[in-house]
PDB file of N, CA and C in Angstrom:
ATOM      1  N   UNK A   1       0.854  -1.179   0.000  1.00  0.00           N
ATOM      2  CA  UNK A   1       0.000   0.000   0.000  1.00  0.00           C
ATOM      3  C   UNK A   1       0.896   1.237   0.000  1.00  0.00           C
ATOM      4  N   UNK A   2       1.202   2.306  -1.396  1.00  0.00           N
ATOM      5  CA  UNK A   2       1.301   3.580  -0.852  1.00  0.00           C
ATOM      6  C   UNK A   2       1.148   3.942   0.269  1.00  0.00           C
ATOM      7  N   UNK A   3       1.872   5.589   0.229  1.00  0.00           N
ATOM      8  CA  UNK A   3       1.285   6.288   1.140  1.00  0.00           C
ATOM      9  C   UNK A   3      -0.091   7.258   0.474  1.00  0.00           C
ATOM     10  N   UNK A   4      -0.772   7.286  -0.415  1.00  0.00           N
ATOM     11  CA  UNK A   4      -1.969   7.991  -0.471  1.00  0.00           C
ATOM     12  C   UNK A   4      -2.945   7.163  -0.201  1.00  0.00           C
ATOM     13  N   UNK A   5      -3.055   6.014  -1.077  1.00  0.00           N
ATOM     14  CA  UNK A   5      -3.874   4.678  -0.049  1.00  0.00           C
ATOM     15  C   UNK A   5      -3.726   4.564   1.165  1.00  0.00           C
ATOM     16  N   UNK A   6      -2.720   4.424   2.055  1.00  0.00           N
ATOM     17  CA  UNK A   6      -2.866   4.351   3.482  1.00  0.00           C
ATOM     18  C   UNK A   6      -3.379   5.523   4.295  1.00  0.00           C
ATOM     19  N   UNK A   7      -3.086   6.956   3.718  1.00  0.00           N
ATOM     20  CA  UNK A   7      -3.715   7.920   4.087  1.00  0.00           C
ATOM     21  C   UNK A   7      -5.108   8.066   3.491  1.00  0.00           C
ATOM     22  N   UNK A   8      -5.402   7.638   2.908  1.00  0.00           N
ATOM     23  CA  UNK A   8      -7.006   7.844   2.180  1.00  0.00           C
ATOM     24  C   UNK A   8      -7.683   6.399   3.249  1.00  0.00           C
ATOM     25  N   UNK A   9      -7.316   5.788   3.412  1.00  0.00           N
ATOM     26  CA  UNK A   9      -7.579   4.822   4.035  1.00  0.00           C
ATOM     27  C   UNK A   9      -8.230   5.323   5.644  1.00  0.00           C
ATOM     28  N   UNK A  10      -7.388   5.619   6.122  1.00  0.00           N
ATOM     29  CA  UNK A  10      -7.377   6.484   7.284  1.00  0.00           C
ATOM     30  C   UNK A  10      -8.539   7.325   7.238  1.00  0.00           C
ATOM     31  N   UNK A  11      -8.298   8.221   6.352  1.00  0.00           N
ATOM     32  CA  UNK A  11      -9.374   9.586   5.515  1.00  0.00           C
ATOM     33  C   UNK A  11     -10.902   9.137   5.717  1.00  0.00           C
ATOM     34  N   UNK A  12     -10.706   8.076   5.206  1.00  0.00           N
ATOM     35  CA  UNK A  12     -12.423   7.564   5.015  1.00  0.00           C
ATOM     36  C   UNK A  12     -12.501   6.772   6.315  1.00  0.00           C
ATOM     37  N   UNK A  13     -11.720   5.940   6.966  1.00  0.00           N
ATOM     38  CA  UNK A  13     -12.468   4.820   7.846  1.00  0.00           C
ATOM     39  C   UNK A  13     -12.732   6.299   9.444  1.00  0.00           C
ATOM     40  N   UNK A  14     -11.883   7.271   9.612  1.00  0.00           N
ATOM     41  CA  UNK A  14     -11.980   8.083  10.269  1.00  0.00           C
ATOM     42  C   UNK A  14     -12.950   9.179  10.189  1.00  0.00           C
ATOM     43  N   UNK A  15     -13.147   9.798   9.049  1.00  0.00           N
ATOM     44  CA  UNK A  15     -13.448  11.113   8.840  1.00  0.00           C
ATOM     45  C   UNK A  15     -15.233  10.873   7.938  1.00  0.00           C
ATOM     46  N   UNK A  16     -15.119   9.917   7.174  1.00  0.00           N
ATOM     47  CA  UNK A  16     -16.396   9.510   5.747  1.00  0.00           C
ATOM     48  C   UNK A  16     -16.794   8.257   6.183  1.00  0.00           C
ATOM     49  N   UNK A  17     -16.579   7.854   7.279  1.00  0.00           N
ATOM     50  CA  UNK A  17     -17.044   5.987   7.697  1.00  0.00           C
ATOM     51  C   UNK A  17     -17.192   5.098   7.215  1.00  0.00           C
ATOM     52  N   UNK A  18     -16.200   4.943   6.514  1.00  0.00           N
ATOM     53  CA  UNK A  18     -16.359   3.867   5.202  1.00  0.00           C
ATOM     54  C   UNK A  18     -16.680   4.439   3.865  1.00  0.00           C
ATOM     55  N   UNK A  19     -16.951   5.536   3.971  1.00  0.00           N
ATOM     56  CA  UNK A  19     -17.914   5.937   2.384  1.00  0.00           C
ATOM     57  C   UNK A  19     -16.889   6.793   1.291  1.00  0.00           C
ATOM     58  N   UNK A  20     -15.850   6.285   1.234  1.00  0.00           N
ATOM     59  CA  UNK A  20     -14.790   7.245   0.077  1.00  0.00           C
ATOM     60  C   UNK A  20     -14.963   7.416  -1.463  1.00  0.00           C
ATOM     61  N   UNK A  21     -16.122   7.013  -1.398  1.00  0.00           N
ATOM     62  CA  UNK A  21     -16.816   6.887  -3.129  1.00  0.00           C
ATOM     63  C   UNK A  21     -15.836   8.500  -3.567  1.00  0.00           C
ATOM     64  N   UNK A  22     -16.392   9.424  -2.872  1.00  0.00           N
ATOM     65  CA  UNK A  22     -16.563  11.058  -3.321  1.00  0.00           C
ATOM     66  C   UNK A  22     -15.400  11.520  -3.025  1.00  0.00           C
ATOM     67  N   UNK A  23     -14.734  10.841  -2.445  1.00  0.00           N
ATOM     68  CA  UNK A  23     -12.678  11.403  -2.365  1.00  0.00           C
ATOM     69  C   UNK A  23     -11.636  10.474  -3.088  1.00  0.00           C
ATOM     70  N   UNK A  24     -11.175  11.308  -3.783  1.00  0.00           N
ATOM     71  CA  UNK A  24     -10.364  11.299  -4.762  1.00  0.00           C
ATOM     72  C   UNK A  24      -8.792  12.248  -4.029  1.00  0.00           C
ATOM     73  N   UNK A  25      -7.496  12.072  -5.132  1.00  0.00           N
ATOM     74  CA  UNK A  25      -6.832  12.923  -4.191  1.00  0.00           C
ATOM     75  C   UNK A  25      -6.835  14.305  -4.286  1.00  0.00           C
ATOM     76  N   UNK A  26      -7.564  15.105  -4.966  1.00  0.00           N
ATOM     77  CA  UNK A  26      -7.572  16.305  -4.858  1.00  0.00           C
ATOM     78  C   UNK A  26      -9.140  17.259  -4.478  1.00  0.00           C
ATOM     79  N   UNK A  27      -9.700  16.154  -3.833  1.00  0.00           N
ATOM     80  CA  UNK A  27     -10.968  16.568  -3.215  1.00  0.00           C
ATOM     81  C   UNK A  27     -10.416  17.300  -1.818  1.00  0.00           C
ATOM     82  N   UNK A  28     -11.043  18.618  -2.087  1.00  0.00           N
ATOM     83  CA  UNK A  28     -10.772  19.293  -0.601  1.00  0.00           C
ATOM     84  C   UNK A  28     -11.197  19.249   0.917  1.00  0.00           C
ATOM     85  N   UNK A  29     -10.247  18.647   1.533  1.00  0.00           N
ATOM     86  CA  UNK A  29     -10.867  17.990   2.995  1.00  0.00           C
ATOM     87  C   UNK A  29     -12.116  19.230   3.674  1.00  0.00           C
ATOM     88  N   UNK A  30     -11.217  20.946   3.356  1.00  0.00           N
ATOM     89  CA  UNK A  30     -11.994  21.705   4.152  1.00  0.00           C
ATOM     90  C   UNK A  30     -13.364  22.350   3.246  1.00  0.00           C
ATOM     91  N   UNK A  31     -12.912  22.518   2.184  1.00  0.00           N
ATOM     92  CA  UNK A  31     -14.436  22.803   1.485  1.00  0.00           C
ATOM     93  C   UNK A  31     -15.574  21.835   1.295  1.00  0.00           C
ATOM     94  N   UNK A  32     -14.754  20.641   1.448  1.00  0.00           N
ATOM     95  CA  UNK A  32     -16.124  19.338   1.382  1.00  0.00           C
ATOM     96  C   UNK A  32     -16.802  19.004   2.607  1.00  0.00           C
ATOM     97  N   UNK A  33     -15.723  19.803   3.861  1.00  0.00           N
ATOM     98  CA  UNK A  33     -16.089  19.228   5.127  1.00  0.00           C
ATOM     99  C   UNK A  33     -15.708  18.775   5.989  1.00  0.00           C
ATOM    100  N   UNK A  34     -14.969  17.608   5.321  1.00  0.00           N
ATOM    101  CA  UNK A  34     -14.263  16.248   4.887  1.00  0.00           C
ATOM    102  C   UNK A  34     -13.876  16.166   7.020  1.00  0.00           C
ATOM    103  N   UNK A  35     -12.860  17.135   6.982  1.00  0.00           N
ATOM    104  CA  UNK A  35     -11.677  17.260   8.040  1.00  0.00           C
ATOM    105  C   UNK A  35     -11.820  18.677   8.889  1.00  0.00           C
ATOM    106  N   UNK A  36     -12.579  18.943   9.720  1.00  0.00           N
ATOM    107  CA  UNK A  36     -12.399  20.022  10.735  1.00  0.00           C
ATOM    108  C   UNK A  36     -10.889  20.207  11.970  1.00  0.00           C
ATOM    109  N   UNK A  37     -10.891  21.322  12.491  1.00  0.00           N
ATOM    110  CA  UNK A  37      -9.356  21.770  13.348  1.00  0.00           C
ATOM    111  C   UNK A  37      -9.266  20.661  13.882  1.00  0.00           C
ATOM    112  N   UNK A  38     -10.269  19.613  14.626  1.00  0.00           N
ATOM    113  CA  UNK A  38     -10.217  18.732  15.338  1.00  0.00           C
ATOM    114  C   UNK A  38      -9.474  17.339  14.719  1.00  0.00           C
ATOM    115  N   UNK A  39      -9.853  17.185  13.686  1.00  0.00           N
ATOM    116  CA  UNK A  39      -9.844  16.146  12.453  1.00  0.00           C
ATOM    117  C   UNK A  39      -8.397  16.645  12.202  1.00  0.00           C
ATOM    118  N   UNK A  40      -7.837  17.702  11.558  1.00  0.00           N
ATOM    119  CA  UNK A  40      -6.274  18.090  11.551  1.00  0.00           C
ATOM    120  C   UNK A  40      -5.321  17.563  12.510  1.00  0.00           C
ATOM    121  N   UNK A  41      -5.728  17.621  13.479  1.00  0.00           N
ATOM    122  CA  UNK A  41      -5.273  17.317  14.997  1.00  0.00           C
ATOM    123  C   UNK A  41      -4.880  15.901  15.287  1.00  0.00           C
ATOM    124  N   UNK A  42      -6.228  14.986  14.708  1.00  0.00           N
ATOM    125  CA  UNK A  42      -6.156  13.317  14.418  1.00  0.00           C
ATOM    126  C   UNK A  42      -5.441  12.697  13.319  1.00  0.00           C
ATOM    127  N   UNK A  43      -4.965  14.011  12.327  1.00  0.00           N
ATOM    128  CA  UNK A  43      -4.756  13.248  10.653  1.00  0.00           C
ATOM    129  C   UNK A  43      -3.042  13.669  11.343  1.00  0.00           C
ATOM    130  N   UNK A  44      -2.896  14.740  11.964  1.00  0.00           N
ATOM    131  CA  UNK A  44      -1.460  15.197  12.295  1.00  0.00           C
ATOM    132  C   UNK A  44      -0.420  13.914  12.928  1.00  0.00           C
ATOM    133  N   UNK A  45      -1.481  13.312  14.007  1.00  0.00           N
ATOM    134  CA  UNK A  45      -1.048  11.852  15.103  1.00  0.00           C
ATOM    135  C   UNK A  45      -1.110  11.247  14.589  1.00  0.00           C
ATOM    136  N   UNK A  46      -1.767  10.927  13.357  1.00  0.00           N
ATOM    137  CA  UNK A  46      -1.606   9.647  12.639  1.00  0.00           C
ATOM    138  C   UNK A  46      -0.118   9.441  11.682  1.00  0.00           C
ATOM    139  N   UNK A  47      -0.543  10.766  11.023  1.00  0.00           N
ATOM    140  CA  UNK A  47       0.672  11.068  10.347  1.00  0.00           C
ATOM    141  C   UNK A  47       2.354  10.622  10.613  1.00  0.00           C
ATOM    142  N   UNK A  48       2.124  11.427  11.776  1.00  0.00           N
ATOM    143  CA  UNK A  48       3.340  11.646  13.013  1.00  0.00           C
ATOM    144  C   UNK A  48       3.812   9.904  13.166  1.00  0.00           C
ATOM    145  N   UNK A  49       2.890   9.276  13.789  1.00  0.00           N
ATOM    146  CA  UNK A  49       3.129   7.714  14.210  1.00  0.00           C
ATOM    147  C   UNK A  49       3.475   7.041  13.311  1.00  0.00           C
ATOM    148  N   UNK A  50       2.848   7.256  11.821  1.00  0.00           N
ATOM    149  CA  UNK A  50       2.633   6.175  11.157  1.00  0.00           C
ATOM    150  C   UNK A  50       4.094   6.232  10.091  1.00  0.00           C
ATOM    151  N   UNK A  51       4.378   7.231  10.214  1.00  0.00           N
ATOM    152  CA  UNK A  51       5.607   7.935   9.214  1.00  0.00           C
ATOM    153  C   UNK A  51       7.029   8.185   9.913  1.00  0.00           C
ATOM    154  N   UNK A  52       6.969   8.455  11.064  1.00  0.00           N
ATOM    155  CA  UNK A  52       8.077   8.775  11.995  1.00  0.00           C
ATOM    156  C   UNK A  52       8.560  10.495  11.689  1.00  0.00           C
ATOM    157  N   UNK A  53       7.520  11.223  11.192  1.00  0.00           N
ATOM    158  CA  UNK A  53       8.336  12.731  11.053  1.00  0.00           C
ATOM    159  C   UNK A  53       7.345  13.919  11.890  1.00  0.00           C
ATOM    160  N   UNK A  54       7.632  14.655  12.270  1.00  0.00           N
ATOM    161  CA  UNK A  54       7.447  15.636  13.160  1.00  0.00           C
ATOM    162  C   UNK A  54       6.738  16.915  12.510  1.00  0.00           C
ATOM    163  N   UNK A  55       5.249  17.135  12.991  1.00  0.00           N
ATOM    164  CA  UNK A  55       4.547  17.764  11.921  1.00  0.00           C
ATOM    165  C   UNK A  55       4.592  19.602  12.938  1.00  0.00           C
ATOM    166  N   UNK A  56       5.679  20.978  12.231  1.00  0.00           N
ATOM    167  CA  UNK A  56       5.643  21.986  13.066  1.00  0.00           C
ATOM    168  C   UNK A  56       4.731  22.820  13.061  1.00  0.00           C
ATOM    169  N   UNK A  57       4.227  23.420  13.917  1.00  0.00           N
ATOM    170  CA  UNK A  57       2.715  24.098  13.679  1.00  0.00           C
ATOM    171  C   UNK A  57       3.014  24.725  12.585  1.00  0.00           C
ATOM    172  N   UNK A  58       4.051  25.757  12.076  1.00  0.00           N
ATOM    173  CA  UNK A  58       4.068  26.818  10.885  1.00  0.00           C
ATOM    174  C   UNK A  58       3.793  25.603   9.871  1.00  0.00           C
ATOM    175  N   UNK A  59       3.899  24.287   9.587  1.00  0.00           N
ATOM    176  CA  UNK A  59       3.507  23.862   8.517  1.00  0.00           C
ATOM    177  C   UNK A  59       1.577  23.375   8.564  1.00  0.00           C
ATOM    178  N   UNK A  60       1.393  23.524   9.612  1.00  0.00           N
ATOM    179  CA  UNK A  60      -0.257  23.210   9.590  1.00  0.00           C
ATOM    180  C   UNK A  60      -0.914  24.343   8.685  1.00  0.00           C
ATOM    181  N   UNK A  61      -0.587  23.965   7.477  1.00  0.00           N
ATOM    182  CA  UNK A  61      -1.317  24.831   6.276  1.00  0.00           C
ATOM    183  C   UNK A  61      -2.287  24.404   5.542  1.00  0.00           C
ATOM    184  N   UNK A  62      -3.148  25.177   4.408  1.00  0.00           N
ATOM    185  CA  UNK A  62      -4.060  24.045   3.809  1.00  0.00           C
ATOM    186  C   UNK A  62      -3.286  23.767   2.603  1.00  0.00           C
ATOM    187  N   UNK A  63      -1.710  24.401   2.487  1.00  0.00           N
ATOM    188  CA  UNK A  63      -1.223  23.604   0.859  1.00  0.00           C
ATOM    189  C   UNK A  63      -0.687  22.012   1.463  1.00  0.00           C
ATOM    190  N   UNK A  64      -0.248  22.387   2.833  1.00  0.00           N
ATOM    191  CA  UNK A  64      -0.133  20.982   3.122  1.00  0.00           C
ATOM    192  C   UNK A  64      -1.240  19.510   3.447  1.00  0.00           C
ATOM    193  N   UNK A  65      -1.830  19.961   3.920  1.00  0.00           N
ATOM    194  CA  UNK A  65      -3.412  19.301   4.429  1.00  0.00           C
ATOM    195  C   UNK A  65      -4.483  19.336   3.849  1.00  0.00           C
ATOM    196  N   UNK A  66      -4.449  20.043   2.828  1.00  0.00           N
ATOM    197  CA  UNK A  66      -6.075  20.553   2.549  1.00  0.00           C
ATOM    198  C   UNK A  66      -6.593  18.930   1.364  1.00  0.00           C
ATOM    199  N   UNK A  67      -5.899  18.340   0.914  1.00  0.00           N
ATOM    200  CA  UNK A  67      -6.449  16.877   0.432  1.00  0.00           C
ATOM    201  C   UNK A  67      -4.843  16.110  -0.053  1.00  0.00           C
ATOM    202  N   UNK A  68      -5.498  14.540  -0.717  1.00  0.00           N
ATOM    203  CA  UNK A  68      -4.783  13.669  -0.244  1.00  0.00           C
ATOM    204  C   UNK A  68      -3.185  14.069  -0.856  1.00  0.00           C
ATOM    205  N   UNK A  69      -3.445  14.652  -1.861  1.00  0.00           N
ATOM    206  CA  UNK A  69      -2.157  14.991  -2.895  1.00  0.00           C
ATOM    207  C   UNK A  69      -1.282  15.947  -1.934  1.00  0.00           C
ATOM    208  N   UNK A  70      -1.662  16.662  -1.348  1.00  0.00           N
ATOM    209  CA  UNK A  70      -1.051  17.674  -0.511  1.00  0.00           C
ATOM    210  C   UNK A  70      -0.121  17.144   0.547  1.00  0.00           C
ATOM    211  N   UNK A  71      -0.986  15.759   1.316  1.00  0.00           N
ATOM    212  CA  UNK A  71      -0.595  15.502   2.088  1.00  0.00           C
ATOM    213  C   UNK A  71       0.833  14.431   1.633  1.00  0.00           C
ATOM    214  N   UNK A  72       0.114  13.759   0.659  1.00  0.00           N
ATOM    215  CA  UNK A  72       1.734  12.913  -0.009  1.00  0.00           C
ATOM    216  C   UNK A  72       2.374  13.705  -0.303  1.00  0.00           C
ATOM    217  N   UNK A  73       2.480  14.818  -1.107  1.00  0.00           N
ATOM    218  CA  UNK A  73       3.324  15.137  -1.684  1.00  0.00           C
ATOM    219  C   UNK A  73       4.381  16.061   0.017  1.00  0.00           C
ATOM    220  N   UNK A  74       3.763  16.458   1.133  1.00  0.00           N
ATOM    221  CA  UNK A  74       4.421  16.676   2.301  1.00  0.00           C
ATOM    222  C   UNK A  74       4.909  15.752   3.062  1.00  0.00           C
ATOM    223  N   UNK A  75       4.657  14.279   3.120  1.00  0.00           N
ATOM    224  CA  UNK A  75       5.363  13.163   3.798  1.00  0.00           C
ATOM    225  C   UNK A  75       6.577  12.945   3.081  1.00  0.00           C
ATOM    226  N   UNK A  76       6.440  13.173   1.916  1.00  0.00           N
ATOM    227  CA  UNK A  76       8.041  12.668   0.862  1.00  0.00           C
ATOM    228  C   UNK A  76       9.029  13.921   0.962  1.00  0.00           C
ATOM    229  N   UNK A  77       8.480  14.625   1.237  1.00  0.00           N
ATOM    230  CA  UNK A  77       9.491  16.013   1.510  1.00  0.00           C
ATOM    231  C   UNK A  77       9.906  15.979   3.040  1.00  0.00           C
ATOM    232  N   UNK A  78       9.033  15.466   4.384  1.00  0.00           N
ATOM    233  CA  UNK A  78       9.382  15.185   5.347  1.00  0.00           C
ATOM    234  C   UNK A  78      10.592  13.945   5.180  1.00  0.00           C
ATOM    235  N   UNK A  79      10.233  13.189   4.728  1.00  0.00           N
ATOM    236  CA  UNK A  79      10.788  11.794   5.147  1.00  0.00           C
ATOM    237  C   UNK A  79      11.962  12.290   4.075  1.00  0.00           C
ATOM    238  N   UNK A  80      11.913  12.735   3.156  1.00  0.00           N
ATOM    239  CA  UNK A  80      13.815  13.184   2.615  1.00  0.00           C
ATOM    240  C   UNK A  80      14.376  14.121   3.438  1.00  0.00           C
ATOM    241  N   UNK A  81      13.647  14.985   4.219  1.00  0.00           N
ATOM    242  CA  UNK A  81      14.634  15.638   4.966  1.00  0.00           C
ATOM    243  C   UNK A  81      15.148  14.468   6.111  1.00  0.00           C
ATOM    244  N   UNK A  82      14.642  14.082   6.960  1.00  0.00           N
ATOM    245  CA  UNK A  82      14.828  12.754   7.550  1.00  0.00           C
ATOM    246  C   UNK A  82      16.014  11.969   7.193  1.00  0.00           C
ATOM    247  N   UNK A  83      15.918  11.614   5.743  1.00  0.00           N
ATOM    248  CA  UNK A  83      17.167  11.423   5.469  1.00  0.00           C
ATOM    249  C   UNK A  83      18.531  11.461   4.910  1.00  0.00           C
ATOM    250  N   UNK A  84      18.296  13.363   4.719  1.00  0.00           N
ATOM    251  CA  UNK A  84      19.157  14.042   4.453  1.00  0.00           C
ATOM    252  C   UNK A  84      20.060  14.777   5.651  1.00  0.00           C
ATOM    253  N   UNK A  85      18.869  14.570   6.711  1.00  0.00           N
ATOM    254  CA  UNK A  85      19.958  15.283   7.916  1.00  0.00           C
ATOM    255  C   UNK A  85      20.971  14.737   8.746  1.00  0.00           C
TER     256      UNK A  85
END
């Protein structure tokens, strides 16, 4: 499994209860609904655990979060710094 499958995975069994028919990766978590401050908060810990990288508040943005593409395309930029440092 990717990481946009495992995060879409997450996405729906957390946030859509099973129902991911209507998310795709560039469906917007906050204009659809999808993910409220609270929901950021849960997708952040998941993130965090499931990836091993450290999410800093200045990056809690919506280019980073706001749907699934955003969010892959910010774990692969985490996880190379990771192992560039």
């Amino acid at each position: 499994m990717n990481n946009l499958e495992l995060i879409k995975e997450f996405v729906v069994e957390n946030f859509l209860f099973g129902d991911g028919d209507r998310l795709d990766e560039e469906t917007s978590f906050f204009e659809s609904g999808i993910v409220d401050s609270t929901g950021v908060v849960e997708l952040i810990a998941f993130l965090e655990e499931t990836y091993g990288v450290k999410v800093n508040d200045e990056e809690i943005i919506p280019e980073n979060f706001d749907n699934l593409k955003n969010i892959g395309q910010f774990i692969e930029r985490k996880r190379q710094n990771l192992h560039t440092s």
